[in-house]
Protein backbone atom coordinates (compact mmCIF):
# COMPACT_ATOMS: atom_id res chain seq x y z
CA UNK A 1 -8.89 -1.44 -12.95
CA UNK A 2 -5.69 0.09 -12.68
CA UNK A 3 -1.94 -1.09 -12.60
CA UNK A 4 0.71 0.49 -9.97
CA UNK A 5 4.49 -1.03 -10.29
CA UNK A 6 6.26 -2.43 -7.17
CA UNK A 7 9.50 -2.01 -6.53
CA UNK A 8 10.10 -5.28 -7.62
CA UNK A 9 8.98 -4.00 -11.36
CA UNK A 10 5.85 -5.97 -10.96
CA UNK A 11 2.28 -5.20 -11.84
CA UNK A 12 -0.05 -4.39 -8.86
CA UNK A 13 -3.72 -4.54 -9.68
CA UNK A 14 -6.55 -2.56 -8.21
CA UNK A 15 -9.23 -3.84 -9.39
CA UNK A 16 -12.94 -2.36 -8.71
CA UNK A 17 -13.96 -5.25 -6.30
CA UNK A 18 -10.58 -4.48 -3.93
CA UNK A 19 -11.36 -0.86 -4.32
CA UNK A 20 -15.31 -1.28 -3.07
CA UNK A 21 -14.10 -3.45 -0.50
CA UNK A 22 -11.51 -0.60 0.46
CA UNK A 23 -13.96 2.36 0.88
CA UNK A 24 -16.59 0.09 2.31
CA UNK A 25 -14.18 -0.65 5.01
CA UNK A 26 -11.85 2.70 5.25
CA UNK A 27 -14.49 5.20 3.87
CA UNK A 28 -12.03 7.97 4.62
CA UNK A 29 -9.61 6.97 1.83
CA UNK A 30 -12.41 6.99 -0.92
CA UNK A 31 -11.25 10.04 -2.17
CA UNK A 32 -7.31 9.12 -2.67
CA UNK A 33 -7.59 6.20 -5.25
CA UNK A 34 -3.96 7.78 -7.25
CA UNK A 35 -2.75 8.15 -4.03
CA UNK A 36 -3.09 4.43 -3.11
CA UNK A 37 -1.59 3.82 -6.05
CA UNK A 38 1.20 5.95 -5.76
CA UNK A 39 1.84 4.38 -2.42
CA UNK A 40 2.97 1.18 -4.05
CA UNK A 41 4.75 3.04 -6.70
CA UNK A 42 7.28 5.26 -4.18
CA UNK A 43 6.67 3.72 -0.53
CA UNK A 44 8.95 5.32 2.20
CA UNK A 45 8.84 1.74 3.23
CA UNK A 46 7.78 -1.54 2.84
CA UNK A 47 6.83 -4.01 5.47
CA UNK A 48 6.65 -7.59 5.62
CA UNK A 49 3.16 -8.98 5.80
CA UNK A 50 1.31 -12.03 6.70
CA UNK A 51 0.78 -14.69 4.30
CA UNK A 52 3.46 -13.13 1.91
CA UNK A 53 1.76 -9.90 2.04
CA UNK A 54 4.07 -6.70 1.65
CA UNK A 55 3.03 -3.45 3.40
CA UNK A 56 3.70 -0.25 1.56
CA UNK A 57 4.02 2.95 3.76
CA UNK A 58 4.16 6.09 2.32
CA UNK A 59 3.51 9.60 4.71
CA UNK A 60 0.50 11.64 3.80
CA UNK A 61 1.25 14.91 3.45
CA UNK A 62 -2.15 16.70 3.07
CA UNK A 63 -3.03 14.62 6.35
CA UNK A 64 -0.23 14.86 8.07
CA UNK A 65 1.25 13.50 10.25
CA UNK A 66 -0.82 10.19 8.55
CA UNK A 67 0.71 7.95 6.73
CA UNK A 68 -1.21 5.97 3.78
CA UNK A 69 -1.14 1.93 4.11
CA UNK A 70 -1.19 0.08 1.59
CA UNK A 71 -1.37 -4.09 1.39
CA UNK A 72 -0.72 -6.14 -1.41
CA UNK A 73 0.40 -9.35 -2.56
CA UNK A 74 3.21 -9.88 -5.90
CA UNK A 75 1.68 -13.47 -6.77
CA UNK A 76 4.06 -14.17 -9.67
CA UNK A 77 6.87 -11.93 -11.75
CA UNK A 78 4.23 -10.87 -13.45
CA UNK A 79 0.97 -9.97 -11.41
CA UNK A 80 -0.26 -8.99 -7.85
CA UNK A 81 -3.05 -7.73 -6.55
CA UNK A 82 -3.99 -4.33 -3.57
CA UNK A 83 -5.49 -6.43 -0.89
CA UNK A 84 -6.87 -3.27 1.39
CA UNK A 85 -5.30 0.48 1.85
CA UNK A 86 -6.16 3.03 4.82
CA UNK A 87 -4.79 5.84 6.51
CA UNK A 88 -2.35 5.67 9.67
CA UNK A 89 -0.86 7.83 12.44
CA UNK A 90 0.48 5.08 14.18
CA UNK A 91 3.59 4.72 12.72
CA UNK A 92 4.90 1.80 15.24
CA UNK A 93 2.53 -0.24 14.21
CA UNK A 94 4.88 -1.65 12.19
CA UNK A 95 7.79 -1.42 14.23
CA UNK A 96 8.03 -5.07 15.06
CA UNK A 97 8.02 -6.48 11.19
CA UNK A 98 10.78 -7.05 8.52
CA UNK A 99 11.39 -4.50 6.89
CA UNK A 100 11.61 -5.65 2.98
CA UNK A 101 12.76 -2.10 1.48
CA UNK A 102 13.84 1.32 2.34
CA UNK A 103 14.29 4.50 0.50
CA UNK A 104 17.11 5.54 0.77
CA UNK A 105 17.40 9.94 1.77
């Protein structure tokens, strides 16, 4: 299991049962477990989800123009948890939710 930080400073786990169910699911991503990561480290953006979900968006450079999607859930100040990750090109798929944060250019 490993640990990525949100940008609320709070732990985000991946642990090895999220991560089977992620390449099981999205085989294509099985090779980009830092870069899942990474995604909720430094999102471009992050997206309100369902059921107090947050969406982290982050464009994938080496698959351009993809974008890596990352969901997870902050379930107290001090823990959260990846829910599922895969790779995007449809970037207004999104376009219709809150968006939670931005970076800033």
């Amino acid at each position: 299991m490993d640990l990525a930080i949100s940008k609320n400073g709070i732990p985000i786990r991946l642990t090895s049962e999220r991560w089977q169910h992620i390449t099981t699911g999205h085989s294509e991503i099985a090779d980009y477990y830092y870069e899942i990561l990474d995604a909720v480290e430094s999102p471009e953006i992050i997206y309100e989800g369902n059921n107090n979900a947050k969406i982290a968006v982050k464009e994938f450079y080496e698959k351009a123009p993809k974008f890596i999607v990352v969901v997870y859930k902050e379930t107290n100040e001090n823990d959260g948890f990846i829910l599922t990750a895969y790779f995007s090109d449809k970037k207004q798929e999104f376009q219709k939710k809150r968006i939670l944060w931005k970076q800033h250019i």
